[in-house]
N, C-alpha and C. Protein backbone atom coordinates (compact mmCIF):
# COMPACT_ATOMS: atom_id res chain seq x y z
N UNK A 1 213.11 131.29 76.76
CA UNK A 1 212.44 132.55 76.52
C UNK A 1 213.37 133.69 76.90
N UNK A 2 212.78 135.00 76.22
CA UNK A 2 214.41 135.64 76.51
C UNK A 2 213.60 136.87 77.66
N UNK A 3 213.83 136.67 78.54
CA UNK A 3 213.32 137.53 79.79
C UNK A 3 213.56 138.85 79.28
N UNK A 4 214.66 139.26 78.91
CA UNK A 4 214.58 141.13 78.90
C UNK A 4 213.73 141.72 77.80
N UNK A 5 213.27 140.61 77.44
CA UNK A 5 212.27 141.05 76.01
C UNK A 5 210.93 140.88 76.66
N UNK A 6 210.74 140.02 77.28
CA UNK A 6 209.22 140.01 77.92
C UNK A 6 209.26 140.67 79.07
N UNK A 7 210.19 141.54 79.71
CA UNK A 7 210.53 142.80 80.60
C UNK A 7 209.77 143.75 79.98
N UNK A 8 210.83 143.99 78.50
CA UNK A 8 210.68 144.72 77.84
C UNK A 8 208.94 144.91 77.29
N UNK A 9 208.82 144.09 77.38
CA UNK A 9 207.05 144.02 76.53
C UNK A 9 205.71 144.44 77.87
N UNK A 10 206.57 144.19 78.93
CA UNK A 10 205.25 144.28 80.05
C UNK A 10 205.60 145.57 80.34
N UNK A 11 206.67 145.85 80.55
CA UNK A 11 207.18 147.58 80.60
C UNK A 11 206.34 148.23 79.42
N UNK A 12 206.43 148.42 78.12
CA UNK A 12 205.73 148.97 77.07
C UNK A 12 204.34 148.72 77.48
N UNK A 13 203.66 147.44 78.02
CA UNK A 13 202.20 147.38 78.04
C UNK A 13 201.49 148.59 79.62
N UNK A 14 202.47 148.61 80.39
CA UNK A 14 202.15 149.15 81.75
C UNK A 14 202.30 150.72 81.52
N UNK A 15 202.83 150.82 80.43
CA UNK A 15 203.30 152.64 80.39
C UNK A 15 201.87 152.61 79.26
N UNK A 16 201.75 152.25 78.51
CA UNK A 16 200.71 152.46 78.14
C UNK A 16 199.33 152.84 78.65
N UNK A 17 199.01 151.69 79.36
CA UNK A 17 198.00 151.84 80.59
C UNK A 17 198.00 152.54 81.48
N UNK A 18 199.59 153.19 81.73
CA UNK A 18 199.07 154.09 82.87
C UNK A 18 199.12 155.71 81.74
N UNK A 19 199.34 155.63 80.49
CA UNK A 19 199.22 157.12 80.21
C UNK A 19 197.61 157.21 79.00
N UNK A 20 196.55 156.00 79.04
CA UNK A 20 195.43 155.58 78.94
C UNK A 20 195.11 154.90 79.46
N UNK A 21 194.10 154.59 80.75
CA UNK A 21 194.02 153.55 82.20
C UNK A 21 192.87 153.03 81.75
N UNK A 22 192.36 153.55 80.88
CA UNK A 22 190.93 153.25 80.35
C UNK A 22 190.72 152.09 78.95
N UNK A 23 192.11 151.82 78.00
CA UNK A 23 192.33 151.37 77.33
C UNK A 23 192.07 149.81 77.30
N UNK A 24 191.51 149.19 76.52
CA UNK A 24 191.30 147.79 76.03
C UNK A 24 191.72 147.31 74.65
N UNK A 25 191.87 146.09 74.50
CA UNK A 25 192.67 145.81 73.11
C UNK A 25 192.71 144.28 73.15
N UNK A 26 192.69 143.86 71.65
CA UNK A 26 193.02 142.60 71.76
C UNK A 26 194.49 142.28 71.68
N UNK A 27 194.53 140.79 71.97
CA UNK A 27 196.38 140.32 71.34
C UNK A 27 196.96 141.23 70.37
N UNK A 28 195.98 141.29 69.31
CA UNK A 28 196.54 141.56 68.24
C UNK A 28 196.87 143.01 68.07
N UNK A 29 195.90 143.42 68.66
CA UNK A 29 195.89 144.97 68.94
C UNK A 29 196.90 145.71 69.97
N UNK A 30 197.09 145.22 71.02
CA UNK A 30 198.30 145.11 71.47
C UNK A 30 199.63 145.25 71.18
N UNK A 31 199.79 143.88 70.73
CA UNK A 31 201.05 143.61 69.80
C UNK A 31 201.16 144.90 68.98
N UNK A 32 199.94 144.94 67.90
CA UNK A 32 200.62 145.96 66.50
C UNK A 32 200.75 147.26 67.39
N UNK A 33 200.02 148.05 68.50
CA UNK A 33 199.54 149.64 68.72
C UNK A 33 200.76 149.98 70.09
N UNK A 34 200.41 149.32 70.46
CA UNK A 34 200.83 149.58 72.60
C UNK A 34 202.42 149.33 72.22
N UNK A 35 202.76 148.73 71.36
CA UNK A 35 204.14 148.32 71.56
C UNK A 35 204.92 148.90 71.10
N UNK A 36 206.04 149.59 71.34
CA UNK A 36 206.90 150.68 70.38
C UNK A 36 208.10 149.84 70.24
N UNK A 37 208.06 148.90 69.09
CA UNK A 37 208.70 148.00 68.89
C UNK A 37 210.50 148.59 68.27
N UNK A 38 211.57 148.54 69.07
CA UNK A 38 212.47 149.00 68.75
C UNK A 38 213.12 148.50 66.87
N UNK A 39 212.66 147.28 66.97
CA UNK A 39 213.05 147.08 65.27
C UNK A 39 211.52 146.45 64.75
N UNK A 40 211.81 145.31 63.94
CA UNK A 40 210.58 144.02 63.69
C UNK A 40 210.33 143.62 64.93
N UNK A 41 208.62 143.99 64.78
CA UNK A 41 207.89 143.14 65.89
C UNK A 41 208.33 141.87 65.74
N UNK A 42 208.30 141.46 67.45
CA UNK A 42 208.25 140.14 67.58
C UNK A 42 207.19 138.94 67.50
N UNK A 43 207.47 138.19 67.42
CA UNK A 43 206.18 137.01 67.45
C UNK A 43 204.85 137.47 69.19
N UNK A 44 204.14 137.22 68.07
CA UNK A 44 202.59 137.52 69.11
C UNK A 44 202.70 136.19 70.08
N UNK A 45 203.37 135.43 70.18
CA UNK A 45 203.07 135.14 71.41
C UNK A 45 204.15 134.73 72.79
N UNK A 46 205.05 135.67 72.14
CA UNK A 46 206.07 136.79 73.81
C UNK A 46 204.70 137.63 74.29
N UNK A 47 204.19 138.31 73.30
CA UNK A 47 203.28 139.21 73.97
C UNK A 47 202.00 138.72 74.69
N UNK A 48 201.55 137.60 74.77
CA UNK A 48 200.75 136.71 75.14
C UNK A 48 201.45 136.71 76.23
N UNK A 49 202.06 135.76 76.14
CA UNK A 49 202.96 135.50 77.23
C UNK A 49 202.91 136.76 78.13
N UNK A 50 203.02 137.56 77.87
CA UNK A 50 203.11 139.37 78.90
C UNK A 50 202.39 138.82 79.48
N UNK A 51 201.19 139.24 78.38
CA UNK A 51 199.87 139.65 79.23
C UNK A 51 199.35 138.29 80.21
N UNK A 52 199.87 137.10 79.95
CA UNK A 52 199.21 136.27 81.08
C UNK A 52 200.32 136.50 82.75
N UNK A 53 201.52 137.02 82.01
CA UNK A 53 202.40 137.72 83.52
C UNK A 53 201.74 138.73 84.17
N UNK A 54 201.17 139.53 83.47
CA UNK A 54 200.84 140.45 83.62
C UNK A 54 199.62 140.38 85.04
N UNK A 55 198.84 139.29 83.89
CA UNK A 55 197.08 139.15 84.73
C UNK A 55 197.43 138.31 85.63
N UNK A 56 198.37 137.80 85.94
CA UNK A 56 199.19 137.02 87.19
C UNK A 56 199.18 137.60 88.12
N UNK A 57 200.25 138.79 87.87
CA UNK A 57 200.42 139.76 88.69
C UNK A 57 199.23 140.75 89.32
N UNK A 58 198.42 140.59 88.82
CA UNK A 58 197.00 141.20 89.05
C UNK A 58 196.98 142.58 88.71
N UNK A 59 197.75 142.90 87.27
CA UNK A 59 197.55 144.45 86.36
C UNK A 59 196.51 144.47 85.86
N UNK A 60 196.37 143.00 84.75
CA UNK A 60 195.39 143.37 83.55
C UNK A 60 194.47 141.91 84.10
N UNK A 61 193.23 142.19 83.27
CA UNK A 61 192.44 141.00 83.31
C UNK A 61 191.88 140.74 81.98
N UNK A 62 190.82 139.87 81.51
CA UNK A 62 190.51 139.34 80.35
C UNK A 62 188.65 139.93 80.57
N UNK A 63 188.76 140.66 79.48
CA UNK A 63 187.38 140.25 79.28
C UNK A 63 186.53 139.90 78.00
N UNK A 64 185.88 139.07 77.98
CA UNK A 64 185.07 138.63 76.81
C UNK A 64 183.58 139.33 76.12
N UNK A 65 184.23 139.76 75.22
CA UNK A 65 183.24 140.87 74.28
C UNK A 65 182.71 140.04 72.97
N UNK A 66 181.55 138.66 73.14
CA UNK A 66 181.47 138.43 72.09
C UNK A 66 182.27 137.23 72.07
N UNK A 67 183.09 137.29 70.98
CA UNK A 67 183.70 136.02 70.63
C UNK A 67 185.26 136.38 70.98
N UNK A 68 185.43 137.47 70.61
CA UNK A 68 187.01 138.17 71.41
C UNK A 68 187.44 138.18 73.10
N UNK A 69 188.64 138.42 72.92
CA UNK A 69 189.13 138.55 74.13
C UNK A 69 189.70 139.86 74.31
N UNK A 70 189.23 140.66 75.10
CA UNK A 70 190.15 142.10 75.00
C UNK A 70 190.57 141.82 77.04
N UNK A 71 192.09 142.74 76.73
CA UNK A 71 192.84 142.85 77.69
C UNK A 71 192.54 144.41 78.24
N UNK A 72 192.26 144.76 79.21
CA UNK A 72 192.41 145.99 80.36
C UNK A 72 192.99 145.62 81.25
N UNK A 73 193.28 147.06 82.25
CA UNK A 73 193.91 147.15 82.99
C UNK A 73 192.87 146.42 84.56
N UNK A 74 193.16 145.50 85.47
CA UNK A 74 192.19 145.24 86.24
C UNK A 74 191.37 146.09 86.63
N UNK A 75 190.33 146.15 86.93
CA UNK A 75 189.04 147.07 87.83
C UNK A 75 189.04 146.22 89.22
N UNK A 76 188.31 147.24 89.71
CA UNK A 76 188.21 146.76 91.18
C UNK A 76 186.94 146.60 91.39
């Protein structure tokens, strides 16, 4: 896996969130919106991959709306 790209992708997801803290989204939504993809997006699941670093790290969490999965920033 190429680390400075999934740097790169949790960096883009965290600046996001912190300049909308309120923001939710799916994978997919994610991938296409939050990401200011320097050329061709990459495959959706580096960005997966983020976001489970991410909710590791205890930024974002999962919540289930239905049959979807949307990603936010954790609540307390």
């Amino acid at each position: 896996m190429n680390e400075n790209l999934l740097d790169f992708i949790m960096c883009e997801i965290r600046n996001y969130l912190n300049a909308r803290p309120e923001s939710a989204d799916t994978l997919e939504g994610i991938h296409n919106w939050w990401i200011r993809w320097p050329d061709v997006a990459e495959s959706q699941m580096i960005t997966a991959d983020a976001l489970q670093r991410l909710e590791a790290q205890g930024f974002l969490e999962q919540k289930n709306i239905g049959s979807r999965v949307l990603w936010r920033r954790k609540r307390n």
